[in-house]
N, C-alpha and C. Protein backbone atom coordinates (compact mmCIF):
# COMPACT_ATOMS: atom_id res chain seq x y z
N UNK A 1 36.89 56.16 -6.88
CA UNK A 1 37.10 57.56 -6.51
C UNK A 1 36.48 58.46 -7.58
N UNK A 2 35.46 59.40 -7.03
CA UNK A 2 34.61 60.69 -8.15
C UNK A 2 35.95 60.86 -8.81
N UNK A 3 35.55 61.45 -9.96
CA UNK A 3 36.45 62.20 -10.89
C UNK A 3 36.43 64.05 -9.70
N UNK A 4 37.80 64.75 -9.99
CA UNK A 4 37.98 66.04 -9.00
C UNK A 4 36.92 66.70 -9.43
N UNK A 5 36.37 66.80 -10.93
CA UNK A 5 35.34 67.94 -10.97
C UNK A 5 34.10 67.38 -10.38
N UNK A 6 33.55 65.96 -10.45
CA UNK A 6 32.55 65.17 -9.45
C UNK A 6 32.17 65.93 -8.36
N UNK A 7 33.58 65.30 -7.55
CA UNK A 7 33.70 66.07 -6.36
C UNK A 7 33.43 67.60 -6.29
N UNK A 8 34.41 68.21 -6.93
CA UNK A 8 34.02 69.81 -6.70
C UNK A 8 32.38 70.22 -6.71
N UNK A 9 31.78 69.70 -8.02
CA UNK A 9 30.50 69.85 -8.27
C UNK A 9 29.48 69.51 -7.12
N UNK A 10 29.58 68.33 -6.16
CA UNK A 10 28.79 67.50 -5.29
C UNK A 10 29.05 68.81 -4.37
N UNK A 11 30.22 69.06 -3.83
CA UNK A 11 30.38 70.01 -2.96
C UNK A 11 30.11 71.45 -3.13
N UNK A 12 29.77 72.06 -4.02
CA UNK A 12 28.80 72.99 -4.67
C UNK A 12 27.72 72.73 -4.39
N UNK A 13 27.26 71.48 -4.32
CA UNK A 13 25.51 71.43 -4.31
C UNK A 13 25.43 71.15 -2.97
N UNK A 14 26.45 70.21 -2.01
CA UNK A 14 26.36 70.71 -0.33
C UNK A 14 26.05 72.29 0.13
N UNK A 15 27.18 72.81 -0.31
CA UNK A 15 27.29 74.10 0.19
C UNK A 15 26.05 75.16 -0.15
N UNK A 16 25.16 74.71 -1.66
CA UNK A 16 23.77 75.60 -1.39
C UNK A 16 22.84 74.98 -0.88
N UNK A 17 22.83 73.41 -0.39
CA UNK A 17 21.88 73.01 0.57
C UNK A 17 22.14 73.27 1.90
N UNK A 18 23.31 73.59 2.17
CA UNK A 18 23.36 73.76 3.58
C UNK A 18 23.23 75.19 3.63
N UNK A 19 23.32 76.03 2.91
CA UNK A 19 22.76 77.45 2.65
C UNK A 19 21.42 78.20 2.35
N UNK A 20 21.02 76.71 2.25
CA UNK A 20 18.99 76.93 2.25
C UNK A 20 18.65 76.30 3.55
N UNK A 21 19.33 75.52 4.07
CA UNK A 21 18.67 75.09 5.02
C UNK A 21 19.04 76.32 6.57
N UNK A 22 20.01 76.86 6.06
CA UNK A 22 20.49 77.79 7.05
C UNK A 22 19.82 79.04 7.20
N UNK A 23 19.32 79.49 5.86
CA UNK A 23 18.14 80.27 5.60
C UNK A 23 17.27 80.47 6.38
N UNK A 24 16.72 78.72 5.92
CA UNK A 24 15.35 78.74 6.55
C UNK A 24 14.71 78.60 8.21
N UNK A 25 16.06 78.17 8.54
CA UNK A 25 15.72 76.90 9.50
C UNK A 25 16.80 77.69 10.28
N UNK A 26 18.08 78.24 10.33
CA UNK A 26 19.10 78.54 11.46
C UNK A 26 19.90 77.36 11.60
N UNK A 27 21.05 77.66 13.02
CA UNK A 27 21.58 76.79 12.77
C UNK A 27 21.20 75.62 13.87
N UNK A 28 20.09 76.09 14.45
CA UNK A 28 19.47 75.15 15.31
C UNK A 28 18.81 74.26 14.65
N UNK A 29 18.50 74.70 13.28
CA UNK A 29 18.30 73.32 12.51
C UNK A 29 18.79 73.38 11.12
N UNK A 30 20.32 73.27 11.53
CA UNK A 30 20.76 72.40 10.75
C UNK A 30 21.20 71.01 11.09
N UNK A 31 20.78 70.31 10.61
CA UNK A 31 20.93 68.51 10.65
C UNK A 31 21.82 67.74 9.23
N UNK A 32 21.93 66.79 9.22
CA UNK A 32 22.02 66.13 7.90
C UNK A 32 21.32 65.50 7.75
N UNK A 33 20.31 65.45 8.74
CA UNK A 33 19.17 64.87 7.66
C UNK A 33 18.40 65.66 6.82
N UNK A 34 18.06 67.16 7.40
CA UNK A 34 17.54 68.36 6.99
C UNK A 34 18.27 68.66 5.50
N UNK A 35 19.74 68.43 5.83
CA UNK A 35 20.40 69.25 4.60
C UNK A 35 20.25 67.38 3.03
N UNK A 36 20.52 66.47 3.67
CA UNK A 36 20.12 65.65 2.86
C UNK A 36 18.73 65.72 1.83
N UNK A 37 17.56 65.86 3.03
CA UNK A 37 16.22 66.30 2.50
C UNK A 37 16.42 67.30 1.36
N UNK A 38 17.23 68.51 1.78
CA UNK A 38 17.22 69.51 1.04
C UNK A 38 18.05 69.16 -0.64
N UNK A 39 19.03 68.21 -0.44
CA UNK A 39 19.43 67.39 -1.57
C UNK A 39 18.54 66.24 -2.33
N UNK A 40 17.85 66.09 -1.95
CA UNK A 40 17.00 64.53 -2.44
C UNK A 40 18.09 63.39 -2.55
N UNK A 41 19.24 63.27 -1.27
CA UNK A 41 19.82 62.35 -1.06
C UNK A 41 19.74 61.65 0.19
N UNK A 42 21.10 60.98 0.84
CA UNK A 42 20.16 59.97 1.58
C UNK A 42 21.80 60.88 2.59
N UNK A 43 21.52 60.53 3.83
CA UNK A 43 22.33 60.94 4.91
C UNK A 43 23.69 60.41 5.18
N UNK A 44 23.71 58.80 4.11
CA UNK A 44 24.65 58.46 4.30
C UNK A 44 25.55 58.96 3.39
N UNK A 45 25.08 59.90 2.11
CA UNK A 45 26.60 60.34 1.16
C UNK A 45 26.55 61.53 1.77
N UNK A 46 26.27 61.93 2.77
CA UNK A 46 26.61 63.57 3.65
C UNK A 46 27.30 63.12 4.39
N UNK A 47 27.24 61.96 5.10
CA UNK A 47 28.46 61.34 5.81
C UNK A 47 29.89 61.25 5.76
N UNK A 48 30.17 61.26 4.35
CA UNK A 48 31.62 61.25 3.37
C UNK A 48 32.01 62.63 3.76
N UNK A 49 30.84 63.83 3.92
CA UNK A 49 32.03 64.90 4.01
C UNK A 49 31.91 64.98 5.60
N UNK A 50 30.63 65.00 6.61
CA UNK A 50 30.70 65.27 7.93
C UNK A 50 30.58 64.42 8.57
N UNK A 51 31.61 63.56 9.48
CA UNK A 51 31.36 62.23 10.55
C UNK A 51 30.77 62.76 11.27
N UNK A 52 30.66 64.28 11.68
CA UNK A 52 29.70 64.78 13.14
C UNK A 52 28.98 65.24 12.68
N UNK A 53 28.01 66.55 13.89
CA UNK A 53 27.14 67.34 13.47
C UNK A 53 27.96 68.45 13.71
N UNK A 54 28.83 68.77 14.48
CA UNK A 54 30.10 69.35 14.65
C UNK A 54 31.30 69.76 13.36
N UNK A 55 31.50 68.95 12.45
CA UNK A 55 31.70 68.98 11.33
C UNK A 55 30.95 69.76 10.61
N UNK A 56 29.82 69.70 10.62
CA UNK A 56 28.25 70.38 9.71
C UNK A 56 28.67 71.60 10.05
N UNK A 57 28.53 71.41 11.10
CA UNK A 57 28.16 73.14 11.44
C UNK A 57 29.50 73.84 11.27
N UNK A 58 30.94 73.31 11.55
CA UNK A 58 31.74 74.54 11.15
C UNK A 58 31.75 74.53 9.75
N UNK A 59 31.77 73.32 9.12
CA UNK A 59 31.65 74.00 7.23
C UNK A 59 30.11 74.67 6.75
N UNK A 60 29.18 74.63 7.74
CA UNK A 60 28.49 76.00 7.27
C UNK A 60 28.76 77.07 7.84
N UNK A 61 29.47 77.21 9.06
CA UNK A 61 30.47 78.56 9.14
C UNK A 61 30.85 79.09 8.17
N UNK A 62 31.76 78.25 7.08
CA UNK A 62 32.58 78.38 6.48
C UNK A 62 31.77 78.96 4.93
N UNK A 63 30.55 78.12 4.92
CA UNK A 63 29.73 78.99 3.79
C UNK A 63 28.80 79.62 3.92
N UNK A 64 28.36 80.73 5.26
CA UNK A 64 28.28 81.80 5.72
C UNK A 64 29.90 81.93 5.48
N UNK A 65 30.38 82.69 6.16
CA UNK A 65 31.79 83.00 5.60
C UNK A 65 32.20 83.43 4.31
N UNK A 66 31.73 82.57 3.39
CA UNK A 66 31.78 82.73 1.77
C UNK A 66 30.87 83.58 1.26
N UNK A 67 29.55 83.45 2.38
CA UNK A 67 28.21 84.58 1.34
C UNK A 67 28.97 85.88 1.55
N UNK A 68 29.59 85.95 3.15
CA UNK A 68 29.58 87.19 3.36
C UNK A 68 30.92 87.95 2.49
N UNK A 69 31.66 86.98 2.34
CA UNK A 69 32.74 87.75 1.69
C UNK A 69 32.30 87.92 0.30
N UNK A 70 31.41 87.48 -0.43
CA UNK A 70 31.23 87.64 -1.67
C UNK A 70 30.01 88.85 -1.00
N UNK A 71 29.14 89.22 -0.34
CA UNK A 71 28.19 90.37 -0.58
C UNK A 71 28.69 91.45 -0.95
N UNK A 72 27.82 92.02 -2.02
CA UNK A 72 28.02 93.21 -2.42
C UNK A 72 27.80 94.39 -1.74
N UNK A 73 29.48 95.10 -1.37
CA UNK A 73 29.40 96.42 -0.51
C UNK A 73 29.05 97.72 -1.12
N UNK A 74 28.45 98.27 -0.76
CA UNK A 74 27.86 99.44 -0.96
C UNK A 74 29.30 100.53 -1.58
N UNK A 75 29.41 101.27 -2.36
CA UNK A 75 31.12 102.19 -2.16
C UNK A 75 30.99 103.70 -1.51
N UNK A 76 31.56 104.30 -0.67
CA UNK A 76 31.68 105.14 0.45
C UNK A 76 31.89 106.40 -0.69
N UNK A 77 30.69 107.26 -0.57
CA UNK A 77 31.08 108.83 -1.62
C UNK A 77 32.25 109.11 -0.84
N UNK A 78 32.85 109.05 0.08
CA UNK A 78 33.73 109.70 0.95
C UNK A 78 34.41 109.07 1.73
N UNK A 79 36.01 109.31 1.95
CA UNK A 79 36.40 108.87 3.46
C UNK A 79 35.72 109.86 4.77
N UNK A 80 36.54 108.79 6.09
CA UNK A 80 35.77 109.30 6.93
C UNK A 80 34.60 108.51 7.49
N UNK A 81 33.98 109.64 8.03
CA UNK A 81 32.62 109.30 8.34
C UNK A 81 31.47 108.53 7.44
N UNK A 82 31.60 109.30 6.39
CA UNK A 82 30.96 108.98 5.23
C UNK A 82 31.47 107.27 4.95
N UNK A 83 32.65 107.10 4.75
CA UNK A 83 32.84 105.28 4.67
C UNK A 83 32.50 104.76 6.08
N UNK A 84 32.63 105.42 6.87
CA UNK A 84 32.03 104.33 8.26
C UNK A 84 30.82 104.22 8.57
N UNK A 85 30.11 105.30 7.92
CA UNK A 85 28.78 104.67 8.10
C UNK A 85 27.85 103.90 6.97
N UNK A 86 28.92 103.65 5.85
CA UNK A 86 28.64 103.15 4.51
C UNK A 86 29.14 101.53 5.03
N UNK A 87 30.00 101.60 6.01
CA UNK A 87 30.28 100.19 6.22
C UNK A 87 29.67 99.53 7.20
N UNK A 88 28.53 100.65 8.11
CA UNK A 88 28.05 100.30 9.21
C UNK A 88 26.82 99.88 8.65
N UNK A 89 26.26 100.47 7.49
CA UNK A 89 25.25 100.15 7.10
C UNK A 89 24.89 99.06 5.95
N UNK A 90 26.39 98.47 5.54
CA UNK A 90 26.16 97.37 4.90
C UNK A 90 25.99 96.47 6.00
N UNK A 91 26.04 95.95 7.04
CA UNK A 91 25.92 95.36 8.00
C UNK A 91 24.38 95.13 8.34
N UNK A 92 23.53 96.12 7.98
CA UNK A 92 21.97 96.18 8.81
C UNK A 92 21.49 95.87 8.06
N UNK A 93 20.26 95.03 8.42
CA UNK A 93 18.99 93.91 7.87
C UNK A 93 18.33 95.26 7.20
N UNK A 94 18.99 95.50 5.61
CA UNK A 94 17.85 96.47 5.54
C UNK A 94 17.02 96.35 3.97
N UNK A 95 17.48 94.88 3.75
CA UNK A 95 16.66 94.49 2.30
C UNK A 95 16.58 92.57 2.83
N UNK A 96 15.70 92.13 2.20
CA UNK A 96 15.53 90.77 2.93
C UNK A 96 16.60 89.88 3.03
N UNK A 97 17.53 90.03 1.69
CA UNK A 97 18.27 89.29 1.52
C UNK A 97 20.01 89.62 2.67
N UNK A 98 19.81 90.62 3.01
CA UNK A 98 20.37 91.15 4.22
C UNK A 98 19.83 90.92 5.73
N UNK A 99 18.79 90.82 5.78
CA UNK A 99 18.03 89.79 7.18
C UNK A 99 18.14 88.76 6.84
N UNK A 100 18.55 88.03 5.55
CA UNK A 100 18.50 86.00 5.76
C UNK A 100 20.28 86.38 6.29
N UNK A 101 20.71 86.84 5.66
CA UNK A 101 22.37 86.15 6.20
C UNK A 101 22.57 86.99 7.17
N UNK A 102 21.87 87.89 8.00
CA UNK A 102 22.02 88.30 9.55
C UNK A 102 21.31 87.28 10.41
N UNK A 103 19.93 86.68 9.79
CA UNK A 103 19.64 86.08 10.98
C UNK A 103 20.36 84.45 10.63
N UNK A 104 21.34 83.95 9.91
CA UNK A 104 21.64 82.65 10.01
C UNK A 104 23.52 82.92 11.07
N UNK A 105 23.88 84.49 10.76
CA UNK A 105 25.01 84.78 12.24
C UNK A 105 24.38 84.50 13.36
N UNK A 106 23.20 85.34 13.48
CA UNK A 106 22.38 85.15 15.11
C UNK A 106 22.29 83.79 15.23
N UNK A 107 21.93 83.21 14.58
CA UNK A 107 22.31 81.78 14.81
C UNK A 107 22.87 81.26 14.95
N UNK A 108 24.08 81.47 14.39
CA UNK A 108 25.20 80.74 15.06
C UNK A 108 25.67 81.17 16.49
N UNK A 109 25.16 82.03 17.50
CA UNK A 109 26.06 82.60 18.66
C UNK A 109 25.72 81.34 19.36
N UNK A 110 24.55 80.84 19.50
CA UNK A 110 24.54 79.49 20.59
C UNK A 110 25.42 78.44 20.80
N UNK A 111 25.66 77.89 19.31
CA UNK A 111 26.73 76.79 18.92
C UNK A 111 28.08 77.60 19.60
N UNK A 112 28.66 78.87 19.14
CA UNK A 112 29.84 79.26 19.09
C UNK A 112 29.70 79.69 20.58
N UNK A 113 28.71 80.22 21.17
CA UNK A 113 28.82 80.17 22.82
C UNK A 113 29.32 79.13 23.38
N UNK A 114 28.64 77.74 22.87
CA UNK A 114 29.22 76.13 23.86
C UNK A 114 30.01 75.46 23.26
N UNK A 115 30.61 76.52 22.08
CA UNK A 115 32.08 75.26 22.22
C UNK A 115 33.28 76.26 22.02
N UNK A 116 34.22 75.67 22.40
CA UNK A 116 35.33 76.54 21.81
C UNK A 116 36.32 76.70 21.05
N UNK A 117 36.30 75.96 20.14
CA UNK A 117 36.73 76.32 18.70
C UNK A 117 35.65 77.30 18.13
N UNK A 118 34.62 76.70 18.09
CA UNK A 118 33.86 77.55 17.47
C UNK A 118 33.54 79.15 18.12
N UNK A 119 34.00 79.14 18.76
CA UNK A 119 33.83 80.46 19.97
C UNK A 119 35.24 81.48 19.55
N UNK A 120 36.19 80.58 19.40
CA UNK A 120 37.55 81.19 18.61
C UNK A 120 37.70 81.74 17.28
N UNK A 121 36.67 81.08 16.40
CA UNK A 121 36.62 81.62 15.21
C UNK A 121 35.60 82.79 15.30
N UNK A 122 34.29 82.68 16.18
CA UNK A 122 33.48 84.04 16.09
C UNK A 122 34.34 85.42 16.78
N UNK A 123 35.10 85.03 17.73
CA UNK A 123 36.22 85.77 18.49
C UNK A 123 36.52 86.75 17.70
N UNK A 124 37.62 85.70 16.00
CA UNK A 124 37.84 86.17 15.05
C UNK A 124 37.55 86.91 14.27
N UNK A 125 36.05 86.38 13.97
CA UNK A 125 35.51 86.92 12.76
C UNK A 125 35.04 88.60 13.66
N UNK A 126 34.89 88.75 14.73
CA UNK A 126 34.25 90.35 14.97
C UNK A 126 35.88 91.03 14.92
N UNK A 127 37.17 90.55 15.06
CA UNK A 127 38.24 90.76 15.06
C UNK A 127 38.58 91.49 13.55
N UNK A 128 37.90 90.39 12.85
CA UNK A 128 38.27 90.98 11.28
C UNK A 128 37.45 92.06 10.83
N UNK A 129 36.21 92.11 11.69
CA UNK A 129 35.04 93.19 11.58
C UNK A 129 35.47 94.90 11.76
N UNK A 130 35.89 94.58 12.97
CA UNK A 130 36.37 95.92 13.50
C UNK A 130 37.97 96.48 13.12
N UNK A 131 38.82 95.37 12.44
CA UNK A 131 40.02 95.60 11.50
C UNK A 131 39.35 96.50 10.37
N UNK A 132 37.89 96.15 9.43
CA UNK A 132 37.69 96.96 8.76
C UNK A 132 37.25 98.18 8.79
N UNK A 133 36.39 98.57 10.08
CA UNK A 133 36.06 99.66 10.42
C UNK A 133 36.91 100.61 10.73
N UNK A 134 38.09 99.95 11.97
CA UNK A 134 39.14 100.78 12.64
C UNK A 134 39.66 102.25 11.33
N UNK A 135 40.36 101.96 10.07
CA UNK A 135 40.53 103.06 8.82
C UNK A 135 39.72 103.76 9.09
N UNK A 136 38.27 103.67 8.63
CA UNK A 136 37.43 104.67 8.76
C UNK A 136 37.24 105.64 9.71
N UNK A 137 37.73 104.36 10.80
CA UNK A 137 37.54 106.02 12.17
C UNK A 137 38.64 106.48 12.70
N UNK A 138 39.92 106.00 12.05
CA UNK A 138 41.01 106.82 12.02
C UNK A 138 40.76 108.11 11.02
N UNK A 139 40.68 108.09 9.87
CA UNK A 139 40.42 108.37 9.05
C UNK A 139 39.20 109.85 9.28
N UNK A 140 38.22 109.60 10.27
CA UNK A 140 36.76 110.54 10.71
C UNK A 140 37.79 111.50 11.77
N UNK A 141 38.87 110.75 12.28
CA UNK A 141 39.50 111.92 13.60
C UNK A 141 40.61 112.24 12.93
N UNK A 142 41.11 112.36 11.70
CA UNK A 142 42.14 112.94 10.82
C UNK A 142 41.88 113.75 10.38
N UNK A 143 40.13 113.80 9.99
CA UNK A 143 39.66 114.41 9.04
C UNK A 143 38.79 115.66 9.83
N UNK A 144 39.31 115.56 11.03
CA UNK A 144 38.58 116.17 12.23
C UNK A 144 36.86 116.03 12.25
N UNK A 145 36.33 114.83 11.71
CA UNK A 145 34.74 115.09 12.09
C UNK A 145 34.23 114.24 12.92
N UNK A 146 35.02 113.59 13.86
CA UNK A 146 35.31 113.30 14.87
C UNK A 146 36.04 114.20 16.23
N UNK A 147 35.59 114.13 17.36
CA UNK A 147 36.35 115.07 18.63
C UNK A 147 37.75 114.74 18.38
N UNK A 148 38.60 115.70 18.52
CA UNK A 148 40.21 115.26 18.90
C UNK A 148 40.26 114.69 19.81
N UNK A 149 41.27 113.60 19.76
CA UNK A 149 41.92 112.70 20.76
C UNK A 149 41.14 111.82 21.21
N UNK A 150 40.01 111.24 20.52
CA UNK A 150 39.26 110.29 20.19
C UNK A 150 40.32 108.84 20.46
N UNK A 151 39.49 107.87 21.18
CA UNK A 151 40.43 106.56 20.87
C UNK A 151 39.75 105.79 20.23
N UNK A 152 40.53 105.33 18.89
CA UNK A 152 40.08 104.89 17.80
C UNK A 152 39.81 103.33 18.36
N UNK A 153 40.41 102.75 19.28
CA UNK A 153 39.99 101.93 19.73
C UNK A 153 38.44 101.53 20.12
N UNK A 154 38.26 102.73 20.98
CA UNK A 154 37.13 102.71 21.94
C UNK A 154 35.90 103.23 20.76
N UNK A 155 36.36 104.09 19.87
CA UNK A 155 34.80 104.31 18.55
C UNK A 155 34.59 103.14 18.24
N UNK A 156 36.04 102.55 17.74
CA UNK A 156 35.20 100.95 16.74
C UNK A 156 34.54 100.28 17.62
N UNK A 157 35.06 99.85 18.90
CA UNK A 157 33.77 98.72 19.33
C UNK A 157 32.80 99.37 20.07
N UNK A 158 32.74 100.90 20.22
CA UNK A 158 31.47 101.31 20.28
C UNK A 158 30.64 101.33 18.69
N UNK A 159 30.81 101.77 17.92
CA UNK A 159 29.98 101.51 16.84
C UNK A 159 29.84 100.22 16.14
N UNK A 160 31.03 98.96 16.36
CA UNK A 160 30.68 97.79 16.25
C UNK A 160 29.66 97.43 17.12
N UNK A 161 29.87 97.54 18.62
CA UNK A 161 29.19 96.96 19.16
C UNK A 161 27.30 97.34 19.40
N UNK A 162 27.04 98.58 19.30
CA UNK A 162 26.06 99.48 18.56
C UNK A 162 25.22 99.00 17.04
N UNK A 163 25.86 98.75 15.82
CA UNK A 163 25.43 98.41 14.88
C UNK A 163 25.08 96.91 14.88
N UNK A 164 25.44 96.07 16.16
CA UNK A 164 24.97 94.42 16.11
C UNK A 164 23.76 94.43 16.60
N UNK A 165 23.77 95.69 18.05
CA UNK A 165 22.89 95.70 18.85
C UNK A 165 21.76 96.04 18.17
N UNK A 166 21.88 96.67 16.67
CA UNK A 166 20.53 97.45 16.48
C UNK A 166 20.07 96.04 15.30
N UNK A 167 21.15 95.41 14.70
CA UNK A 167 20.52 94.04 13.62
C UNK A 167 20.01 93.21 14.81
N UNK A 168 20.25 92.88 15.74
CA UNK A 168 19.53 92.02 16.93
C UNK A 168 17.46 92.44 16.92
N UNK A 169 17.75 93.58 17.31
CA UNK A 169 16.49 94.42 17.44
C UNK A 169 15.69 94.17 16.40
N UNK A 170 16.24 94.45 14.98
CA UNK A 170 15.43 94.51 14.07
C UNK A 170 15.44 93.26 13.38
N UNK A 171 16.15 92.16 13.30
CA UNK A 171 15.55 91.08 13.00
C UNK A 171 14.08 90.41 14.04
N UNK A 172 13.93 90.95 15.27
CA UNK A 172 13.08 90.46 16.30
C UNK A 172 12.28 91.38 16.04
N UNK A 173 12.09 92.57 15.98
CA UNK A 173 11.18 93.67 15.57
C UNK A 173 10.85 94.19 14.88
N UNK A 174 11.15 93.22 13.43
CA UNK A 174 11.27 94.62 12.06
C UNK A 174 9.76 95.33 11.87
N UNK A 175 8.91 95.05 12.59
CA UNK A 175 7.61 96.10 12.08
C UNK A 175 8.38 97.28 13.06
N UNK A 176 8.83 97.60 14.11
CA UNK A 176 9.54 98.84 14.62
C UNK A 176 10.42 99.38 14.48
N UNK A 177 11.20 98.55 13.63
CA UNK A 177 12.66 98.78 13.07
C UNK A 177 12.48 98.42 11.20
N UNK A 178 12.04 99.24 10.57
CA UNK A 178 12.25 99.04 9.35
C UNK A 178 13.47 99.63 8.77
N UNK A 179 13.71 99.50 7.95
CA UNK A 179 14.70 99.94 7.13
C UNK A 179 15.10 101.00 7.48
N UNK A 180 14.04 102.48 6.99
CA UNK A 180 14.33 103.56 7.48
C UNK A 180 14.47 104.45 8.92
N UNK A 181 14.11 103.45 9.82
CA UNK A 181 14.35 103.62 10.96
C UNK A 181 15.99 103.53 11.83
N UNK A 182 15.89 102.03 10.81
CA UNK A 182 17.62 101.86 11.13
C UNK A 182 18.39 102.59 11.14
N UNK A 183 18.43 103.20 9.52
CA UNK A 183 19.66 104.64 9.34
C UNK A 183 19.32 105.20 10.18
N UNK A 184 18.35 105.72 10.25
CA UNK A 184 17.81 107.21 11.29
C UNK A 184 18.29 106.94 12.40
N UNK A 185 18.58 105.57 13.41
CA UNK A 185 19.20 105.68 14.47
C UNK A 185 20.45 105.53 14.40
N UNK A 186 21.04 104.81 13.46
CA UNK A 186 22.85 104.73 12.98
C UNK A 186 23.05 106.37 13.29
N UNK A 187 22.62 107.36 12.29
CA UNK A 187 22.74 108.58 11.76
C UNK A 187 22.54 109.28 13.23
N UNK A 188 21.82 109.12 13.94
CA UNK A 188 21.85 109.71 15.38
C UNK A 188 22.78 109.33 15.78
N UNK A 189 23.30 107.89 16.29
CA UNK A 189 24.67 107.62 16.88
C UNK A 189 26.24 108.23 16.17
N UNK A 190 26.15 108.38 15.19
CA UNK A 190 26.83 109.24 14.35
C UNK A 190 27.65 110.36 14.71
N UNK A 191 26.46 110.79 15.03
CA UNK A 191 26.08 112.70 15.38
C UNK A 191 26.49 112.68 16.58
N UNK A 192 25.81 112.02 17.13
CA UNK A 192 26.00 112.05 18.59
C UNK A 192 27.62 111.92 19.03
N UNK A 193 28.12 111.19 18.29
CA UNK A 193 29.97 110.95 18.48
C UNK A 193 30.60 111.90 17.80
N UNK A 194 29.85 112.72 16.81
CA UNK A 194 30.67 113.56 16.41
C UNK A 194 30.69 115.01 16.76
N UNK A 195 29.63 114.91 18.05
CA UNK A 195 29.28 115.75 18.64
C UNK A 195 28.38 116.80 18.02
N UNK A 196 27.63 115.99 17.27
CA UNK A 196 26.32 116.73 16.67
C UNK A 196 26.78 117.36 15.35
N UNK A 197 27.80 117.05 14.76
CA UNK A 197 28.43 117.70 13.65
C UNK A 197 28.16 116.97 12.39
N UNK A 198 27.83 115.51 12.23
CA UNK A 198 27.98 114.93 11.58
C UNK A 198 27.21 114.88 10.35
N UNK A 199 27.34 114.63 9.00
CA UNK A 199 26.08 114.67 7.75
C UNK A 199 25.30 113.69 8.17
């Protein structure tokens, strides 16, 4: 039996091979043989941690999961509007390293489409998405820069569902969708909900 720090260490060096290979490749190719390659080991000590490919793929869920909770968020000059669109815009492919861990989510919708566990946890994870937004746009119709009697319901998964639609676009289009294009259409949808009022 490895000594625990062995272990811990081996599983450190899984978790950034299966994080380069997710990079590069999506999760349509992730393999263990791919992520082995990416170790200069052999498929059978990847075996010890995943008997499936099913296995693979939810513990690279799980480290996606980890990048994202460790990325560094932007901090909101303001409540309000001002934090919701500070949180809408940490979300958008708008430095490279923000298009690799958007396009290895897009990747995962296929897997998490055909099965359902994995379909339960993406369920989740937009669950925990729009838990963080929901403040902010309580917060935009408190602060009145939002219409009264707004349903805070119906903003978040319109601007959740809005801010995926536009990382979709621009990972497939970024010569039409660059960076500064992005805000510029966030910042219109904005306005547009706040009925043209908005900074």
């Amino acid at each position: 039996m490895p000594a625990r720090g062995d272990h811990e260490a081996r599983r450190r060096d899984v978790s950034e091979a299966v994080w380069r290979v997710l990079a590069a490749r999506g999760f349509g190719g992730l393999t263990l043989r791919a992520v082995a390659a990416e170790m200069n080991a052999s498929t059978g000590l990847l075996t010890h941690y995943f008997p499936s490919k099913k296995a693979l793929v939810a513990y690279a869920l799980d480290v996606a999961d980890e990048r994202t909770a460790s990325w560094d968020r932007a901090v909101a000059p303001a409540p309000g509007m001002a934090a919701l669109r500070t949180a809408l815009m940490d979300v958008l492919p708008l430095t490279p390293e923000a298009a690799v861990m958007n396009r290895v989510w897009v990747s995962s919708w296929d897997g998490s489409l055909g099965d359902q566990d994995l379909g339960v946890r993406e369920t989740e994870r937009y669950e925990r998405w729009r838990s963080r937004l929901r403040p902010h746009v309580q917060d935009a119709l408190d602060r009145g820069e939002l219409p009264a009697g707004g349903d805070v319901e119906s903003l978040t998964v319109t601007v959740a569902a809005f801010t995926h639609g536009l990382v979709v676009q621009a990972l497939f289009d970024p010569d039409r969708f660059p960076a500064e294009r992005q805000v510029a259409v966030l910042d219109d949808l904005l306005r547009s909900l706040a009925g043209g009022s908005a900074d």
